[in-house]
C-alpha atoms as a PDB file:
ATOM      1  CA  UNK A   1      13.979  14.515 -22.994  1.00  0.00           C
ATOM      2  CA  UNK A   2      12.669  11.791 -20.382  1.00  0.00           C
ATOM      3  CA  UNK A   3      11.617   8.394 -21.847  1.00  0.00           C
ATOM      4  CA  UNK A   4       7.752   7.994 -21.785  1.00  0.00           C
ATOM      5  CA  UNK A   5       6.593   4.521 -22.338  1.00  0.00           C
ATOM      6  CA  UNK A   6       4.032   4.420 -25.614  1.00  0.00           C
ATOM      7  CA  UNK A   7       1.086   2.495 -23.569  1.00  0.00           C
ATOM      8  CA  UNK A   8       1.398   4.694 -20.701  1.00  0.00           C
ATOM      9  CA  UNK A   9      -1.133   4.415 -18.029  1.00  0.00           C
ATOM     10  CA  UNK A  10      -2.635   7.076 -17.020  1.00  0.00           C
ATOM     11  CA  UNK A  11      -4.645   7.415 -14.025  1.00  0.00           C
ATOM     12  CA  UNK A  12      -8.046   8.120 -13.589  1.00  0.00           C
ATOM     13  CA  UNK A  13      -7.257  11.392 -11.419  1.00  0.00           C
ATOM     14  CA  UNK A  14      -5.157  13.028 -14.347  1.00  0.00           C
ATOM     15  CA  UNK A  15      -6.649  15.785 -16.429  1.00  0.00           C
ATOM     16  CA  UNK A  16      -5.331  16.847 -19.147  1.00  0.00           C
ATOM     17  CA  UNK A  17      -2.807  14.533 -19.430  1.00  0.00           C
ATOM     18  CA  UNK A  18      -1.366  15.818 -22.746  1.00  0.00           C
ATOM     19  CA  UNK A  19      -0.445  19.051 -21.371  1.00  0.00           C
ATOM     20  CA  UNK A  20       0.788  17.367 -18.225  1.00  0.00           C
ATOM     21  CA  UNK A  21       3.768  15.852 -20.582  1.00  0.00           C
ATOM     22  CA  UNK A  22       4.383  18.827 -21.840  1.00  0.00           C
ATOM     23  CA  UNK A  23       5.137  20.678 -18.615  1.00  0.00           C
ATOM     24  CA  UNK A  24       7.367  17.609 -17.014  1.00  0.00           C
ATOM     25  CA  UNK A  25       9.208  17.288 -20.537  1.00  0.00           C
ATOM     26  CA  UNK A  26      10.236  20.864 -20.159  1.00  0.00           C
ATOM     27  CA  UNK A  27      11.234  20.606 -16.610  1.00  0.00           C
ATOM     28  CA  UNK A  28       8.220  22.506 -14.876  1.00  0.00           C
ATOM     29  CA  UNK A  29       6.866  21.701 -11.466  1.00  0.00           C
ATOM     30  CA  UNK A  30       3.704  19.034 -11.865  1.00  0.00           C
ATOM     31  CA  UNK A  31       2.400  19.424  -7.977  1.00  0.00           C
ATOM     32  CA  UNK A  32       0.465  16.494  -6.980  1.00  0.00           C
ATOM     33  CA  UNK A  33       1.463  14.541  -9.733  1.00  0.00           C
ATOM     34  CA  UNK A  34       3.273  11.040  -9.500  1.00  0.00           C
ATOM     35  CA  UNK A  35       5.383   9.013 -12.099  1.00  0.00           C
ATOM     36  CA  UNK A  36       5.529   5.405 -11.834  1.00  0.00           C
ATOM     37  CA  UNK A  37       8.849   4.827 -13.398  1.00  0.00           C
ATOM     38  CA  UNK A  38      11.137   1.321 -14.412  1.00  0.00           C
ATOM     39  CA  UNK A  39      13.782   0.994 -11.549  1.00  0.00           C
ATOM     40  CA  UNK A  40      17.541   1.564 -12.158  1.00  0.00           C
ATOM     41  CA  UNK A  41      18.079  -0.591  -8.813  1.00  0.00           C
ATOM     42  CA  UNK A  42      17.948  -4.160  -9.766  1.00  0.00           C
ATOM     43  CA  UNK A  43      16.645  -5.491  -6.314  1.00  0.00           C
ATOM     44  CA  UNK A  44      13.151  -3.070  -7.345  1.00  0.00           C
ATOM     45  CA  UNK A  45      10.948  -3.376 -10.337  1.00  0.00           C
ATOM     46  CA  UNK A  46       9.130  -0.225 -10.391  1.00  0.00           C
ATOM     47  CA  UNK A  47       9.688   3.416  -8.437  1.00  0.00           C
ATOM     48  CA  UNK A  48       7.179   6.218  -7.764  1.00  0.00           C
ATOM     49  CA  UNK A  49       8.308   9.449  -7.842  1.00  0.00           C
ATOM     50  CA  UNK A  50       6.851  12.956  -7.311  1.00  0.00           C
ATOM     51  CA  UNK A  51       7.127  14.783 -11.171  1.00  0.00           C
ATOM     52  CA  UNK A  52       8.117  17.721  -8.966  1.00  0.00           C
ATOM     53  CA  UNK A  53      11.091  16.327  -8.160  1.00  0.00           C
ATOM     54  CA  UNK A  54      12.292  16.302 -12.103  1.00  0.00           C
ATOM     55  CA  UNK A  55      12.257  20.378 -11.783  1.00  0.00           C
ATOM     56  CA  UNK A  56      16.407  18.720 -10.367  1.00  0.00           C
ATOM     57  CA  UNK A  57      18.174  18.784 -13.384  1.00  0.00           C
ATOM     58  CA  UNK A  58      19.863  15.496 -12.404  1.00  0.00           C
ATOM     59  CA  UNK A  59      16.698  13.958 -11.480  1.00  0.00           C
ATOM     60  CA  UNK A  60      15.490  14.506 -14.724  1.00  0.00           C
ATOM     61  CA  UNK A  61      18.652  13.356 -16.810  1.00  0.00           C
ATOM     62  CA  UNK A  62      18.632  10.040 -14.691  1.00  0.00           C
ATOM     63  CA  UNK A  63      14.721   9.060 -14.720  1.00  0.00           C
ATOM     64  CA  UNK A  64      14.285   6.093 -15.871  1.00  0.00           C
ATOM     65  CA  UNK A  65      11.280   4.777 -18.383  1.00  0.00           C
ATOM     66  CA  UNK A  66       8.185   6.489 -17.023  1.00  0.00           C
ATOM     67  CA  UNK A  67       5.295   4.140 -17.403  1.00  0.00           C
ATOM     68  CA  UNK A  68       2.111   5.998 -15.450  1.00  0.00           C
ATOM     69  CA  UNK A  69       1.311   8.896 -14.167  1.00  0.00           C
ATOM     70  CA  UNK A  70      -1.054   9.442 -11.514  1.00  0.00           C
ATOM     71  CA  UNK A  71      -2.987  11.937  -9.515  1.00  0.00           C
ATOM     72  CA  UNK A  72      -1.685  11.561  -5.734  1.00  0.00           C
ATOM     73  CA  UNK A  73       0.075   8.776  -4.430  1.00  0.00           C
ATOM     74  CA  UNK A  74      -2.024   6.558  -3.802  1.00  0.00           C
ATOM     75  CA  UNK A  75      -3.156   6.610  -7.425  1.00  0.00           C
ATOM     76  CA  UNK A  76       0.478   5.648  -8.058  1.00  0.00           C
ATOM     77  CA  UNK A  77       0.395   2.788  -5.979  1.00  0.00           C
ATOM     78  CA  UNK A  78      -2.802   1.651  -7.671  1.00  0.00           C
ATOM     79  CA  UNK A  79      -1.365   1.539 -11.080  1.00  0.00           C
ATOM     80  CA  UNK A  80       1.496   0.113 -10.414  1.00  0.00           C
ATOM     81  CA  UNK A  81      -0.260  -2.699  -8.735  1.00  0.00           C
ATOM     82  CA  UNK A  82      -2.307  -3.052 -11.953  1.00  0.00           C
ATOM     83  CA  UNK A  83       0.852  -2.740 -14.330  1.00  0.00           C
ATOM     84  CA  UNK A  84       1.926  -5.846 -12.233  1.00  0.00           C
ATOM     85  CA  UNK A  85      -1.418  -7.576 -12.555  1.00  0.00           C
ATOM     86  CA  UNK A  86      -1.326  -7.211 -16.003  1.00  0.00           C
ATOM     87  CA  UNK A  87       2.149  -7.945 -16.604  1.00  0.00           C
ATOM     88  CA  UNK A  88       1.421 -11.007 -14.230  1.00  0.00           C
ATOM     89  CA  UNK A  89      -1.500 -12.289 -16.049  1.00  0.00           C
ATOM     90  CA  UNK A  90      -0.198 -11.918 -19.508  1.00  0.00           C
ATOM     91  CA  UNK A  91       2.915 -13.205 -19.149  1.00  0.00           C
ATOM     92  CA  UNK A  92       2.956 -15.167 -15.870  1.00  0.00           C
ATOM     93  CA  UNK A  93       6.078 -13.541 -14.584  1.00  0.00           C
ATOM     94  CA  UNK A  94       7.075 -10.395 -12.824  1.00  0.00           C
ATOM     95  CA  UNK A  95       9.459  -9.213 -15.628  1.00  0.00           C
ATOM     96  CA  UNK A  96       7.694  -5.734 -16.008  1.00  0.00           C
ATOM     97  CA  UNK A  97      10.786  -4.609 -17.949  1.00  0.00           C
ATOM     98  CA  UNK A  98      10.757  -7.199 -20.523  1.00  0.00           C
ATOM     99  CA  UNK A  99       7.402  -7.173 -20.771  1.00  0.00           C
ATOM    100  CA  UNK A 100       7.399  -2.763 -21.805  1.00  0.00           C
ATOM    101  CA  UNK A 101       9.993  -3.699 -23.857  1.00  0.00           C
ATOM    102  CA  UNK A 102       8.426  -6.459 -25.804  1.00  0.00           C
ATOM    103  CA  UNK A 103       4.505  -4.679 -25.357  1.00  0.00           C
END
C-alpha cells in the first residue's frame, strides 16, 4: 500500500479526491493526475510524478511518501512550491521531510 501523508494537499483541480486514492492504492491508471512525493535522492527534496506511472509494479513498491496530488502538472508544481512556502515560513528551513514527519 503506498504511504499517503495525513495533511495531504490536495489541489484545487482534483475531484473526487477520495475515490482518486482508491484507484492509485489499487494500482489503476489516474490519467492526468500528479503526485508530489518526498525524494529518495538526497540531493532533491520533493519529486512529481505522473500516478499513471504507479500502474509499474516497481514504481509503486518504491514511491516514496506522497504528500499532494494535483490535477496537471503545473498544479503539481504549484503545490509543491506552497508545501515549501509553508514549510519555509513555519519552520524557517527547507527540511520538508522533518517537517511531515514532525506535522
Amino acid at each position: 500500500m503506498l504511504k499517503w501523508w495525513e495533511h495531504c494537499y490536495i489541489g484545487e483541480g482534483v475531484k473526487g479526491s477520495a475515490s482518486l486514492i482508491g484507484k492509485i492504492n489499487r494500482g489503476k491508471a489516474a490519467p492526468g493526475i500528479y503526485l508530489v512525493t518526498l525524494s529518495h535522492n538526497p540531493h532533491n527534496i520533493m519529486e512529481i510524478i505522473p500516478a499513471v506511472v504507479l500502474v509499474q509494479r516497481a514504481a509503486y513498491d518504491f514511491c516514496p511518501m506522497i504528500i499532494a496530488m494535483a490535477k496537471g502538472k503545473d498544479e503539481a508544481i504549484d503545490l509543491a512550491g506552497k508545501i515549501a512556502e509553508v514549510c519555509y515560513r513555519e519552520t524557517g528551513s527547507f527540511q520538508i521531510k522533518e517537517y511531515i514527519k514532525n506535522r
